[in-house]
PDB file of N, CA and C in Angstrom:
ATOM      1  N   UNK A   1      30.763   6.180   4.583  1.00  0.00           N
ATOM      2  CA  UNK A   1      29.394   6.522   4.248  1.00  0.00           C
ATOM      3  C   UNK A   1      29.121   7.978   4.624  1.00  0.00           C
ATOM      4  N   UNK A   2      28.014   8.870   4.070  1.00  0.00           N
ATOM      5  CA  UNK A   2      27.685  10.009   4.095  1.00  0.00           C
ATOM      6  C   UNK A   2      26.653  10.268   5.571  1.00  0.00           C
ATOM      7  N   UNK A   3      27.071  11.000   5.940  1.00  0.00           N
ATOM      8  CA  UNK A   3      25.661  11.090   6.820  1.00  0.00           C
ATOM      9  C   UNK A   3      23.975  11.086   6.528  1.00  0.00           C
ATOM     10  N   UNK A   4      23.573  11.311   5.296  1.00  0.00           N
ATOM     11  CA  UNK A   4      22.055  11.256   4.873  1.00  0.00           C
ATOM     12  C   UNK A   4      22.185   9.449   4.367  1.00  0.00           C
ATOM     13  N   UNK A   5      23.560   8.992   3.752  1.00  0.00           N
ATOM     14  CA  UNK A   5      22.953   7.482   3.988  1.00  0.00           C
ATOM     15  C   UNK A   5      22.696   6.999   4.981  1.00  0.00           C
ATOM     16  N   UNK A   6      23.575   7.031   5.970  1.00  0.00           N
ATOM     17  CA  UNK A   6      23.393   6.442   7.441  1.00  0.00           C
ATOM     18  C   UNK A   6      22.054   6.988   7.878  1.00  0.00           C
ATOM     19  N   UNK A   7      21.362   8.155   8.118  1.00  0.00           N
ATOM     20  CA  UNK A   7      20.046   8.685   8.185  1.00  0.00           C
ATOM     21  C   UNK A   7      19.144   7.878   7.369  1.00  0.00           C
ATOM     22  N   UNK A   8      18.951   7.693   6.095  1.00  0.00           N
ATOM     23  CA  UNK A   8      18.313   6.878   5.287  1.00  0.00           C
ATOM     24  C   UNK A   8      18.139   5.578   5.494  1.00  0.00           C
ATOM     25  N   UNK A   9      19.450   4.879   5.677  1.00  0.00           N
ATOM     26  CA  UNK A   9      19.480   3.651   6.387  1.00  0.00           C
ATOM     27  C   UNK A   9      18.669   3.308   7.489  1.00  0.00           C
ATOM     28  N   UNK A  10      18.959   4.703   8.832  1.00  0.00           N
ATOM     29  CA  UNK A  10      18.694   4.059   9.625  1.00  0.00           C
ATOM     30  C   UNK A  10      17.000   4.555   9.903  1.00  0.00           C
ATOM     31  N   UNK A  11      16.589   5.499   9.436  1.00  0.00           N
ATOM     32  CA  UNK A  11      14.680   5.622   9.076  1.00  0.00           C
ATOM     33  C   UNK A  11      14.478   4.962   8.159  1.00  0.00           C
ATOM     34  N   UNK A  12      15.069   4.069   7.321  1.00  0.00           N
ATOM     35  CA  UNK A  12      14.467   2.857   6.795  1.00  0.00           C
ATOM     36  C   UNK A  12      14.225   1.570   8.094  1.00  0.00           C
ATOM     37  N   UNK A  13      15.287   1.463   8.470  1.00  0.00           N
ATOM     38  CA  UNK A  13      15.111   0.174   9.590  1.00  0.00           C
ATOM     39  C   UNK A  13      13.553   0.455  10.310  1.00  0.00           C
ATOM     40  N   UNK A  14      13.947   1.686  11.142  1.00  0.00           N
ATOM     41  CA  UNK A  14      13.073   2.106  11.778  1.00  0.00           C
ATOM     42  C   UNK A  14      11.313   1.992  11.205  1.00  0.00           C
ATOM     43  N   UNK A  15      11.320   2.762  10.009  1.00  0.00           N
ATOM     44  CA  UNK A  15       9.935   2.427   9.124  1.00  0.00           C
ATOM     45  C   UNK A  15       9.617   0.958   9.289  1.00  0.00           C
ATOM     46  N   UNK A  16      10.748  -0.058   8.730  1.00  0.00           N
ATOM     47  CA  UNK A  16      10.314  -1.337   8.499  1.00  0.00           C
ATOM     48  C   UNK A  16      10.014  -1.899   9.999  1.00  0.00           C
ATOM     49  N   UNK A  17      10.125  -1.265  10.751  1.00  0.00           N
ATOM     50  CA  UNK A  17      10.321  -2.218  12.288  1.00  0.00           C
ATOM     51  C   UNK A  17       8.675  -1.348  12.927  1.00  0.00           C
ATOM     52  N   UNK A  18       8.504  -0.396  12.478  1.00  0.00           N
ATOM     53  CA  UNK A  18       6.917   0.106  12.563  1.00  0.00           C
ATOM     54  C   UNK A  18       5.999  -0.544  12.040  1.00  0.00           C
ATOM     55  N   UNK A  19       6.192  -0.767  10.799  1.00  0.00           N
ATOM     56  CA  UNK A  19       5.331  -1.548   9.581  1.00  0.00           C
ATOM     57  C   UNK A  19       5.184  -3.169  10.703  1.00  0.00           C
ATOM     58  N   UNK A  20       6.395  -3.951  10.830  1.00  0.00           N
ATOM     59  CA  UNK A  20       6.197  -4.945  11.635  1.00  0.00           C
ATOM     60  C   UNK A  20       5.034  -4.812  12.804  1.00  0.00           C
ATOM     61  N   UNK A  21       5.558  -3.918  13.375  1.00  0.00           N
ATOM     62  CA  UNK A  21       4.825  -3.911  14.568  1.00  0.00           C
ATOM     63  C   UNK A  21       2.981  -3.527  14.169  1.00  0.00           C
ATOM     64  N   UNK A  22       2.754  -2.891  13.419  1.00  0.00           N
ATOM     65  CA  UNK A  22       1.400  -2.508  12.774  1.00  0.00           C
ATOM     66  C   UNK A  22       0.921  -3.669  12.734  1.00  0.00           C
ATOM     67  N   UNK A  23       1.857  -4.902  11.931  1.00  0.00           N
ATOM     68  CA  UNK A  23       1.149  -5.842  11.130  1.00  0.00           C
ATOM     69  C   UNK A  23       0.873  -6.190  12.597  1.00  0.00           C
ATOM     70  N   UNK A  24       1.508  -6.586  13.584  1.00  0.00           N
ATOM     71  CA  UNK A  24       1.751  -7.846  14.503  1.00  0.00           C
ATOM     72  C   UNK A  24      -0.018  -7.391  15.729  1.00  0.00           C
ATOM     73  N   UNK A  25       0.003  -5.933  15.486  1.00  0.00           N
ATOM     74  CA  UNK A  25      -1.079  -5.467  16.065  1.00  0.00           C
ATOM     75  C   UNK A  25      -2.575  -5.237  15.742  1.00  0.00           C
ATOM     76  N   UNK A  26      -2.208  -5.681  13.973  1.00  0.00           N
ATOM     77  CA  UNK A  26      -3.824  -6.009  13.528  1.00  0.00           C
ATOM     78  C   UNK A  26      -3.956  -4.761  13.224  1.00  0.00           C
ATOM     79  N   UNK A  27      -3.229  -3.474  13.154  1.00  0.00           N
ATOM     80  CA  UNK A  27      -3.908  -2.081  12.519  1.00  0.00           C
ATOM     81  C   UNK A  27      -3.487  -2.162  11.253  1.00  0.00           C
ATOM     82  N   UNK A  28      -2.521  -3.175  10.351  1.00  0.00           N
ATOM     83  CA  UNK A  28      -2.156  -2.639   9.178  1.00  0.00           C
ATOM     84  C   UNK A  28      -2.329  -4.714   8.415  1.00  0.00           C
ATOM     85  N   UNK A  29      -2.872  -4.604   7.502  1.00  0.00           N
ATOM     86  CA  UNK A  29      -3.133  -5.779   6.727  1.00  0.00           C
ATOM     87  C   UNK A  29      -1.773  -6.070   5.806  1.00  0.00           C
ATOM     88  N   UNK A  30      -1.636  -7.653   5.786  1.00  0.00           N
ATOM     89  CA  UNK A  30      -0.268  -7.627   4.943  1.00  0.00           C
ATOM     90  C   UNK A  30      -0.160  -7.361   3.735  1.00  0.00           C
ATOM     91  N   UNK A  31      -1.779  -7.330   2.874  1.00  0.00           N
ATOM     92  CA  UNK A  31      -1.239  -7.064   1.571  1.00  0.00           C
ATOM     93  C   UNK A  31      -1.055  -5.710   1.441  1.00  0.00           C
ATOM     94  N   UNK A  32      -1.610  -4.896   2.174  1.00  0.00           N
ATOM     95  CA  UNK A  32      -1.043  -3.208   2.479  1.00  0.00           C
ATOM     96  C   UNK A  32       0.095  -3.348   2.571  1.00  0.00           C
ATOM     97  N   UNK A  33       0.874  -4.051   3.756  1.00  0.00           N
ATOM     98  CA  UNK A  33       2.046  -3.799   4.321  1.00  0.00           C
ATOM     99  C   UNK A  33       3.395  -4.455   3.111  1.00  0.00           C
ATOM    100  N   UNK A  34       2.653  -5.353   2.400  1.00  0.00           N
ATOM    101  CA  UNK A  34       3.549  -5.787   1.137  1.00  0.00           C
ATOM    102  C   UNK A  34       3.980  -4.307   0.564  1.00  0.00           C
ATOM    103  N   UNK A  35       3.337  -3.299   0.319  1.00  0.00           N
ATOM    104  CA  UNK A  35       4.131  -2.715  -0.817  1.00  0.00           C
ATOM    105  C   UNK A  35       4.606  -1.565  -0.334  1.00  0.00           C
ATOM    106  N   UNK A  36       4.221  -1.644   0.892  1.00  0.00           N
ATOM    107  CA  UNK A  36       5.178  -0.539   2.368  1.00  0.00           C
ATOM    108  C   UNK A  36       6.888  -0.503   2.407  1.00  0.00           C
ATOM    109  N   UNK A  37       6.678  -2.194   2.578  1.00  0.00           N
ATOM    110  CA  UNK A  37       7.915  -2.972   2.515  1.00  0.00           C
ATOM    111  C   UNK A  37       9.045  -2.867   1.300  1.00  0.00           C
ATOM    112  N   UNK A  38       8.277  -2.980   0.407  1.00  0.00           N
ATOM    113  CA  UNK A  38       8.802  -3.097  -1.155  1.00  0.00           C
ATOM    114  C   UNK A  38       9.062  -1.240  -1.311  1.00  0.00           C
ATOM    115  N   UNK A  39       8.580  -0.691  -1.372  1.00  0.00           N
ATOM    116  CA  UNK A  39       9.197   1.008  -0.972  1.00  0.00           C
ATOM    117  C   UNK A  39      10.407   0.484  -0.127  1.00  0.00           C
ATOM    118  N   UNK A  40      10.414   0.564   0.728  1.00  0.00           N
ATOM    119  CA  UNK A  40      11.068   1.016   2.054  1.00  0.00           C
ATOM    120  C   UNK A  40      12.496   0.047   1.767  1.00  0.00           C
ATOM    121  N   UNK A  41      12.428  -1.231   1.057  1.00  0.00           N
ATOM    122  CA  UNK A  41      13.343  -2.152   0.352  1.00  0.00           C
ATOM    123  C   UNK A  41      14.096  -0.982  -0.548  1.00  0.00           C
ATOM    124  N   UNK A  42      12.937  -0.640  -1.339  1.00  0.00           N
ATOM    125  CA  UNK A  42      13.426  -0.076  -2.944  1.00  0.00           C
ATOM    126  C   UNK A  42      14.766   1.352  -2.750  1.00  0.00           C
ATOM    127  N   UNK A  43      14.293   1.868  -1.453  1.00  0.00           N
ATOM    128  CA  UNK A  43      14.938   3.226  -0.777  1.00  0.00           C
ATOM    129  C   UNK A  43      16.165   2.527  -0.110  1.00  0.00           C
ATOM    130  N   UNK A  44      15.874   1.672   0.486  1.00  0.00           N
ATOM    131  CA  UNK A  44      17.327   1.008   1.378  1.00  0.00           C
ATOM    132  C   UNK A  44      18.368   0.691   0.018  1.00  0.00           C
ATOM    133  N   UNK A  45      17.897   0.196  -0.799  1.00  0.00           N
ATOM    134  CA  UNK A  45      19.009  -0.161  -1.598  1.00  0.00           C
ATOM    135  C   UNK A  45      19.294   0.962  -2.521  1.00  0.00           C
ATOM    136  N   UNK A  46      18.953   2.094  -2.897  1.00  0.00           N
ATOM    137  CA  UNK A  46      19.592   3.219  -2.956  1.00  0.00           C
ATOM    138  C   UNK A  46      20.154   3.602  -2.295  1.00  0.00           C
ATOM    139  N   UNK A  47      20.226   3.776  -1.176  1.00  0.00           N
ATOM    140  CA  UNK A  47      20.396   4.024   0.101  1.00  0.00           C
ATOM    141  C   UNK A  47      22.221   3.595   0.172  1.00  0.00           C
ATOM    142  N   UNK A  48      22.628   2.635   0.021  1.00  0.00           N
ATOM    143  CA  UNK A  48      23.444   1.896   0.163  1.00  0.00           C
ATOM    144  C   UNK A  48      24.568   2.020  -1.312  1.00  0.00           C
ATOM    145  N   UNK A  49      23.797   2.183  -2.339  1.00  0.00           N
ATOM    146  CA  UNK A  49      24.454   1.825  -3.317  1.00  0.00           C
ATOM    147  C   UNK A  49      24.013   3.689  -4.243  1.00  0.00           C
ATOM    148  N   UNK A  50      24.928   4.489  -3.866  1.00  0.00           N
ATOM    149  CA  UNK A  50      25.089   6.479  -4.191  1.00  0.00           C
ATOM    150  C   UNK A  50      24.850   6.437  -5.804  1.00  0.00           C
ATOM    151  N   UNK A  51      25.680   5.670  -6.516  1.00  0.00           N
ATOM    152  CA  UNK A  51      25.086   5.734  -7.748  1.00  0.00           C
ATOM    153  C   UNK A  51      24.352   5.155  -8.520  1.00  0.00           C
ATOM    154  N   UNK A  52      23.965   4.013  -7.844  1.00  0.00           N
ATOM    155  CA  UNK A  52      22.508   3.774  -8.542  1.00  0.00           C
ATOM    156  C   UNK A  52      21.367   4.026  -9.273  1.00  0.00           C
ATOM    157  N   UNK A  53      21.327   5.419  -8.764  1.00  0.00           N
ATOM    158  CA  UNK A  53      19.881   5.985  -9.498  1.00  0.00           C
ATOM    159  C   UNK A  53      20.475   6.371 -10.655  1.00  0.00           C
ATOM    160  N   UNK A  54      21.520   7.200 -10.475  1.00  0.00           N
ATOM    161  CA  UNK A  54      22.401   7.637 -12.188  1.00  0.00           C
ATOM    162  C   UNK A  54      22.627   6.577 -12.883  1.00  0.00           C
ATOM    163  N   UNK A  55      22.832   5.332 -12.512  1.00  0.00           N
ATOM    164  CA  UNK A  55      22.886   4.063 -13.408  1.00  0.00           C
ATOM    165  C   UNK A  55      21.603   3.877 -13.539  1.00  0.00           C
ATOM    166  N   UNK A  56      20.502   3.409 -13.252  1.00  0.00           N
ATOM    167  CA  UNK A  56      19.328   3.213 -13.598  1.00  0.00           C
ATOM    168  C   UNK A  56      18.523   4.231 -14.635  1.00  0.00           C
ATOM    169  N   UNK A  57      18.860   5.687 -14.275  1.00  0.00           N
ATOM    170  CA  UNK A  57      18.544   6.763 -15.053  1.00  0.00           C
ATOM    171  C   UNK A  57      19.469   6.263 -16.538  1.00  0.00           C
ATOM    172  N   UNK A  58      20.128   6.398 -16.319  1.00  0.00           N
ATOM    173  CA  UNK A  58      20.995   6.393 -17.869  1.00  0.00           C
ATOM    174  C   UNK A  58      20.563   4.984 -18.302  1.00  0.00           C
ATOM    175  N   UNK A  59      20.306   3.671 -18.115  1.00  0.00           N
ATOM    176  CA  UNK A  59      19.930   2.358 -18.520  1.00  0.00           C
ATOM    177  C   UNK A  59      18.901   2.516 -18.968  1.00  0.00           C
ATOM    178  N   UNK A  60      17.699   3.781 -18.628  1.00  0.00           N
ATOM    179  CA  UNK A  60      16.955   3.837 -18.624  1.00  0.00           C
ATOM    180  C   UNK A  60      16.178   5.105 -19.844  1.00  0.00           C
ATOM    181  N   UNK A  61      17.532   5.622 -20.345  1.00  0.00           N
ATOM    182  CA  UNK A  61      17.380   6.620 -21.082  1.00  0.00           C
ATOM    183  C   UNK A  61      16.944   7.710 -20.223  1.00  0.00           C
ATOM    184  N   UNK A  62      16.854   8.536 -18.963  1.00  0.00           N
ATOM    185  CA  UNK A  62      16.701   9.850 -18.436  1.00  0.00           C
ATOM    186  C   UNK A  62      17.728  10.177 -18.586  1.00  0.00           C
ATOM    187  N   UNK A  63      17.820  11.328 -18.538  1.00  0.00           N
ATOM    188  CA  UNK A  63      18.411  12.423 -18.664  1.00  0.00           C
ATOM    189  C   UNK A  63      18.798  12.705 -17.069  1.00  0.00           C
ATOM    190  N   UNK A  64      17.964  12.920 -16.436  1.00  0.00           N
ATOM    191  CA  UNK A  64      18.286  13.426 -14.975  1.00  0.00           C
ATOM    192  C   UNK A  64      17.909  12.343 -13.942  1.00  0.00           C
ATOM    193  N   UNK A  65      18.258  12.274 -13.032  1.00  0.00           N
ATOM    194  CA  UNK A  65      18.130  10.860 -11.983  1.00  0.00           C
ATOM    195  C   UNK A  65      16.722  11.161 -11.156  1.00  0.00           C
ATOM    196  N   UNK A  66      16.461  12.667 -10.581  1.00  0.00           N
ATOM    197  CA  UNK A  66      15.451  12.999 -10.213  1.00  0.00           C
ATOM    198  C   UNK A  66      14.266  13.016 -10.931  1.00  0.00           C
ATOM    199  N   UNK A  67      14.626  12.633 -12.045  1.00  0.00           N
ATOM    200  CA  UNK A  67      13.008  12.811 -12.937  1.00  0.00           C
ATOM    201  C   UNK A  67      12.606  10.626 -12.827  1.00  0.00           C
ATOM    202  N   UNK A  68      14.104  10.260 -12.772  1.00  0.00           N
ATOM    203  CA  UNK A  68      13.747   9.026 -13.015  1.00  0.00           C
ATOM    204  C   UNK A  68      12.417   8.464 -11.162  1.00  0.00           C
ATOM    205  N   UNK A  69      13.598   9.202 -10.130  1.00  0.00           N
ATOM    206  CA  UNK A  69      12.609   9.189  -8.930  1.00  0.00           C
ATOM    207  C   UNK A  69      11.133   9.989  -9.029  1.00  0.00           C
ATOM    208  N   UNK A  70      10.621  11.049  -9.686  1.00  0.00           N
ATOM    209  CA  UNK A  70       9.340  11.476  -9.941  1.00  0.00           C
ATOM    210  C   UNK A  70       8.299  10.377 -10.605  1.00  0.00           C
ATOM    211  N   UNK A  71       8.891   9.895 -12.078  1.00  0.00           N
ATOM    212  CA  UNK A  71       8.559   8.839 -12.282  1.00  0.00           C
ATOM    213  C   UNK A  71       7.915   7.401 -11.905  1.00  0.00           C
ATOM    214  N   UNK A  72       8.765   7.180 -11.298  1.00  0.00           N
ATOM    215  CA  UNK A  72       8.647   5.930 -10.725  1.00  0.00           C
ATOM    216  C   UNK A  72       7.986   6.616  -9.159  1.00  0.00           C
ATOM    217  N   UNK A  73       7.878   7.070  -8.725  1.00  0.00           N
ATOM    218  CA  UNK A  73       6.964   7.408  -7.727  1.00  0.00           C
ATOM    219  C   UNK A  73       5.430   7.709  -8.224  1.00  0.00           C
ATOM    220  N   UNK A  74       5.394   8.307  -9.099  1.00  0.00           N
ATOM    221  CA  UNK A  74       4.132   8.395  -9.971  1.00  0.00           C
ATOM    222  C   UNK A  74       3.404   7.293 -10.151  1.00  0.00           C
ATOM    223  N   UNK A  75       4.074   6.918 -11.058  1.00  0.00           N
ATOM    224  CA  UNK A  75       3.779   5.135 -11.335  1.00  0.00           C
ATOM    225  C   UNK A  75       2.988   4.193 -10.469  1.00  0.00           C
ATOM    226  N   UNK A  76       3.729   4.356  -9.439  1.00  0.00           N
ATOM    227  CA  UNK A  76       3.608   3.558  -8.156  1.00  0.00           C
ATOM    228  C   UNK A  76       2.075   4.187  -7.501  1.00  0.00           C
ATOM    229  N   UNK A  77       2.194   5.162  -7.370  1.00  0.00           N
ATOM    230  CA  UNK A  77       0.990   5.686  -6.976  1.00  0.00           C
ATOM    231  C   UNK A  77      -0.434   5.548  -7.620  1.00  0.00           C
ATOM    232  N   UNK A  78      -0.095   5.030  -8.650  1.00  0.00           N
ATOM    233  CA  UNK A  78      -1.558   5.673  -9.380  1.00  0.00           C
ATOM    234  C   UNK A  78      -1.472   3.957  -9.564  1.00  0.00           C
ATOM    235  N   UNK A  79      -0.779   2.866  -9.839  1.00  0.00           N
ATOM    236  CA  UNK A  79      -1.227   1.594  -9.584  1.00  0.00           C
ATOM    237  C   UNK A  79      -1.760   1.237  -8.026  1.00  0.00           C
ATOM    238  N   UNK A  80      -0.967   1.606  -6.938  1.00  0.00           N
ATOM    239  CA  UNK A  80      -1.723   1.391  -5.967  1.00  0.00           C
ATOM    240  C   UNK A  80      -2.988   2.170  -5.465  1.00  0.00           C
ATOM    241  N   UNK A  81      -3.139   3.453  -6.377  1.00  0.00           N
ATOM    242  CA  UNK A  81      -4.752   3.720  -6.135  1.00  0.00           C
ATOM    243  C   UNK A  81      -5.371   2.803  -6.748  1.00  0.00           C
ATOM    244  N   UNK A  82      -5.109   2.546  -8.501  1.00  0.00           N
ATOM    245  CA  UNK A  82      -6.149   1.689  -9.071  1.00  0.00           C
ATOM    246  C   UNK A  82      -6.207   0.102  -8.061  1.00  0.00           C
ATOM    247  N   UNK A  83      -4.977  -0.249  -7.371  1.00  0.00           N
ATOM    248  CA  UNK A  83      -5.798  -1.224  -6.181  1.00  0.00           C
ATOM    249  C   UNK A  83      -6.430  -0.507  -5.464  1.00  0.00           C
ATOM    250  N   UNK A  84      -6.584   0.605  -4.627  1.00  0.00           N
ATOM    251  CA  UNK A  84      -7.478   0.256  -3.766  1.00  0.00           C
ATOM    252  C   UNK A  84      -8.945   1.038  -4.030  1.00  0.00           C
ATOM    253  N   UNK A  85      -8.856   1.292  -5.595  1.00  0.00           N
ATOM    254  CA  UNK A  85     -10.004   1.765  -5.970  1.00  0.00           C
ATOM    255  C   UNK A  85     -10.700   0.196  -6.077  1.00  0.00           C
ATOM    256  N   UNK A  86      -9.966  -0.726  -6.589  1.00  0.00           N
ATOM    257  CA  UNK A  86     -10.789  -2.253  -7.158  1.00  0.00           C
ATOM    258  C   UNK A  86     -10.942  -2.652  -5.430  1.00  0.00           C
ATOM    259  N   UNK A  87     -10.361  -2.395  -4.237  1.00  0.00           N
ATOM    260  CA  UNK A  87     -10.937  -3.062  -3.180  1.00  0.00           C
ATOM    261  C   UNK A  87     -11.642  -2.379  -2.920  1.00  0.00           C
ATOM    262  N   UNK A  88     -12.484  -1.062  -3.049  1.00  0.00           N
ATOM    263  CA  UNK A  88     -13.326  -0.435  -2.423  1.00  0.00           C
ATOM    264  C   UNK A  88     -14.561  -0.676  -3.258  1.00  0.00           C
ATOM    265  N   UNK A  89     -14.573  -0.885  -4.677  1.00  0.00           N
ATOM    266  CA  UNK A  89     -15.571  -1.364  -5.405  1.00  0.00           C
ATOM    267  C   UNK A  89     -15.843  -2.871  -4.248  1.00  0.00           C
ATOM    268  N   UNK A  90     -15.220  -3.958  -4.362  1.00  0.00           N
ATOM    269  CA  UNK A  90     -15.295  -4.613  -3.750  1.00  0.00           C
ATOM    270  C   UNK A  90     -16.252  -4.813  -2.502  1.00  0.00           C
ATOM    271  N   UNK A  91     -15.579  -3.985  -1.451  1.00  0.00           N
ATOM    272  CA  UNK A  91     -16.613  -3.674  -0.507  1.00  0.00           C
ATOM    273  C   UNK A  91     -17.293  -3.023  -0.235  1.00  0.00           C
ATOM    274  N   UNK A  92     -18.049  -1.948  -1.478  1.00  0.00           N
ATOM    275  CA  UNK A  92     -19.302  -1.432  -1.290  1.00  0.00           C
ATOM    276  C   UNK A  92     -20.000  -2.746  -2.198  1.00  0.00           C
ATOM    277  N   UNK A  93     -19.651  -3.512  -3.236  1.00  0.00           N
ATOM    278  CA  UNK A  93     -20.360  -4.805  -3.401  1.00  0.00           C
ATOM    279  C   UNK A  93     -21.185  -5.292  -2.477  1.00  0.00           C
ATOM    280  N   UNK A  94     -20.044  -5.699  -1.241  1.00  0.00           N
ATOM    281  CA  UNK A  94     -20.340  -6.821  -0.501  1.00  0.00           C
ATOM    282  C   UNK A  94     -21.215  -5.908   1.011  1.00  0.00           C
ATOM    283  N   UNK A  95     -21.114  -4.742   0.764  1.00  0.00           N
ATOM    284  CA  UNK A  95     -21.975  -3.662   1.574  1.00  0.00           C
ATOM    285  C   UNK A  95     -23.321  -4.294   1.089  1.00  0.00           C
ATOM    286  N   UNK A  96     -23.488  -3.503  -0.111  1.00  0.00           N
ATOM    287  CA  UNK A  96     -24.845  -3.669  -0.876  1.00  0.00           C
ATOM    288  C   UNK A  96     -25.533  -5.200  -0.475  1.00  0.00           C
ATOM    289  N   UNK A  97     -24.945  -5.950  -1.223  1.00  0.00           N
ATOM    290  CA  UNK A  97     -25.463  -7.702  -0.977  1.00  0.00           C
ATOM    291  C   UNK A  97     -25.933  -7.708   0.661  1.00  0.00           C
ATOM    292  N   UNK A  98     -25.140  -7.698   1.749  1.00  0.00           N
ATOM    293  CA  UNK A  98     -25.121  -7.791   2.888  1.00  0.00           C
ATOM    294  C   UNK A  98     -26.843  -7.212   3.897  1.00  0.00           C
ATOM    295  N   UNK A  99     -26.337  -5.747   2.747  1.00  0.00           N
ATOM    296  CA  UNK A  99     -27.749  -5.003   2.991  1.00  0.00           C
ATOM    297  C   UNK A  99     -28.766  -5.515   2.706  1.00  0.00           C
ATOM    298  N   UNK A 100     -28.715  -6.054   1.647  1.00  0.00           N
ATOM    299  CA  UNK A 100     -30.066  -6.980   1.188  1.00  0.00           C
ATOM    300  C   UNK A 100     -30.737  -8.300   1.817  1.00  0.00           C
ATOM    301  N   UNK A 101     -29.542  -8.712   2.259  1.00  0.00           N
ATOM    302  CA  UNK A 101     -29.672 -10.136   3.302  1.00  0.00           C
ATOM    303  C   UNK A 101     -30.440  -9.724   4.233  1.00  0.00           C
ATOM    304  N   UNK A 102     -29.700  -8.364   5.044  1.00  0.00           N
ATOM    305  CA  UNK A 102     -30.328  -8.183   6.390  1.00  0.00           C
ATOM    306  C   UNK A 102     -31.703  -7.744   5.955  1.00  0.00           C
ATOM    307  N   UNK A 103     -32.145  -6.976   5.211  1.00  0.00           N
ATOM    308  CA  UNK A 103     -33.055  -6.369   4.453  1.00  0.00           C
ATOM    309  C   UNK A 103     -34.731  -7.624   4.424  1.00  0.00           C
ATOM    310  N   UNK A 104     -34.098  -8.806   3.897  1.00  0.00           N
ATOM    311  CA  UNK A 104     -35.144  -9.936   3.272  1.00  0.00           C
ATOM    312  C   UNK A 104     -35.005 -10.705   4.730  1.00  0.00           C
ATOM    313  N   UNK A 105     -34.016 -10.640   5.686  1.00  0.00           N
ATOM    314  CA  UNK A 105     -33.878 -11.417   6.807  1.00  0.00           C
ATOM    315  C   UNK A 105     -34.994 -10.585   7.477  1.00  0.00           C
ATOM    316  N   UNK A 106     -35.111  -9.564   7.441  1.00  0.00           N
ATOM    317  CA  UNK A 106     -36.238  -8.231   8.931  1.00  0.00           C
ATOM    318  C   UNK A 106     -37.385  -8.856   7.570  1.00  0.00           C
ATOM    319  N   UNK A 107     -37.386  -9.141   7.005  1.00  0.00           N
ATOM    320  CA  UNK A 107     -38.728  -9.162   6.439  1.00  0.00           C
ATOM    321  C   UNK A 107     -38.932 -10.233   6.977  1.00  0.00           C
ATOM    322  N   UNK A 108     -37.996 -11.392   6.580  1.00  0.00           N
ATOM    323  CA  UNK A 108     -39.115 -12.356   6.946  1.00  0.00           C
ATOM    324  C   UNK A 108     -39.374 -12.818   8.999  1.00  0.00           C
ATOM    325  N   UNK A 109     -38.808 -12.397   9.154  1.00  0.00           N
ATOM    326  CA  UNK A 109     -38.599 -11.661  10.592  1.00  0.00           C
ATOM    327  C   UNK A 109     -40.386 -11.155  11.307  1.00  0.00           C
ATOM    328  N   UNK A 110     -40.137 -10.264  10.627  1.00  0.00           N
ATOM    329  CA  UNK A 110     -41.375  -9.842  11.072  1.00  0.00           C
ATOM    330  C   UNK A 110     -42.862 -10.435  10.305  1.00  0.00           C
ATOM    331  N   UNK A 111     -42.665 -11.153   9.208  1.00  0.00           N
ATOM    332  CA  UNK A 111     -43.934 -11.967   8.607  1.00  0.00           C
ATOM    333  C   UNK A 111     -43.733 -13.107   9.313  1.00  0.00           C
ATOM    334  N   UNK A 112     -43.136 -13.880  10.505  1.00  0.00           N
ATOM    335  CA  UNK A 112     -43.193 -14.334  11.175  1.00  0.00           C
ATOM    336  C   UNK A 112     -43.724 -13.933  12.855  1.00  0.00           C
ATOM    337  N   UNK A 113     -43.584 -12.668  13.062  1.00  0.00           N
ATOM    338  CA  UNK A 113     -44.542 -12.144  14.290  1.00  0.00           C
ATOM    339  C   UNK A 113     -45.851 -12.175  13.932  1.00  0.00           C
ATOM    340  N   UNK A 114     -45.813 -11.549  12.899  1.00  0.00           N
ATOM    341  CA  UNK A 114     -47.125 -10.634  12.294  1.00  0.00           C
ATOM    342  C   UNK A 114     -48.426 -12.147  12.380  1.00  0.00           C
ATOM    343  N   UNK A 115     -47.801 -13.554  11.759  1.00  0.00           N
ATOM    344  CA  UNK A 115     -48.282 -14.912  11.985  1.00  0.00           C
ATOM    345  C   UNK A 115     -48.520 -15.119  13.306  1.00  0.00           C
ATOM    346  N   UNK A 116     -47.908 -15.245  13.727  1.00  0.00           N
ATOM    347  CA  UNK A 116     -48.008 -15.443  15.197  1.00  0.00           C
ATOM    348  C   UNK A 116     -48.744 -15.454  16.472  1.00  0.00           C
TER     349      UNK A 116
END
């Protein structure tokens, strides 16, 4: 093996054994940590296997192996924004609603002193 696999290899372990520990500590949520994992998978097995990407590039019709990694990093990115654009819609939703609860709750809150 090359020395940048063994490096690759072994800051993959390392990443994945961080990611663990995140989850186990409540700072990192698993469906976050799902696609942490799935990277950090996707790199190990390049990692391991030197011509891979030139096989995938050429299966794939590229031309160059690095455009196939730009690509697919792209990709990846702009689906996991459009998730966490749909969870942030989400919880300014459940902001809003929440607000309103507490909102009609102080009302009737205080039309209950005001009786009183």
């Amino acid at each position: 093996m090359v020395r940048i696999q063994i490096l690759t290899i072994v800051t993959n372990i390392l990443f994945l054994a961080y990611i663990a520990r995140l989850i186990v500590k409540g700072k990192l949520r698993e469906e976050y940590a799902i696609v942490w994992i799935i990277c950090t998978l996707f790199i190990m097995v390049f990692s391991f296997w030197r011509k891979g990407l030139d096989v995938m590039a050429h299966l794939l019709g590229v031309y160059e192996a690095p455009n196939l990694v730009f690509t697919g990093a792209i990709f990846a990115i702009l689906i996991y924004l459009l998730h966490l654009s749909i969870v942030a819609s989400k919880l300014q939703n459940n902001i809003k609603q929440l607000s309103q609860e507490i909102a009609l709750m102080k009302m009737k809150l205080e039309n209950k002193e005001v009786h009183s």
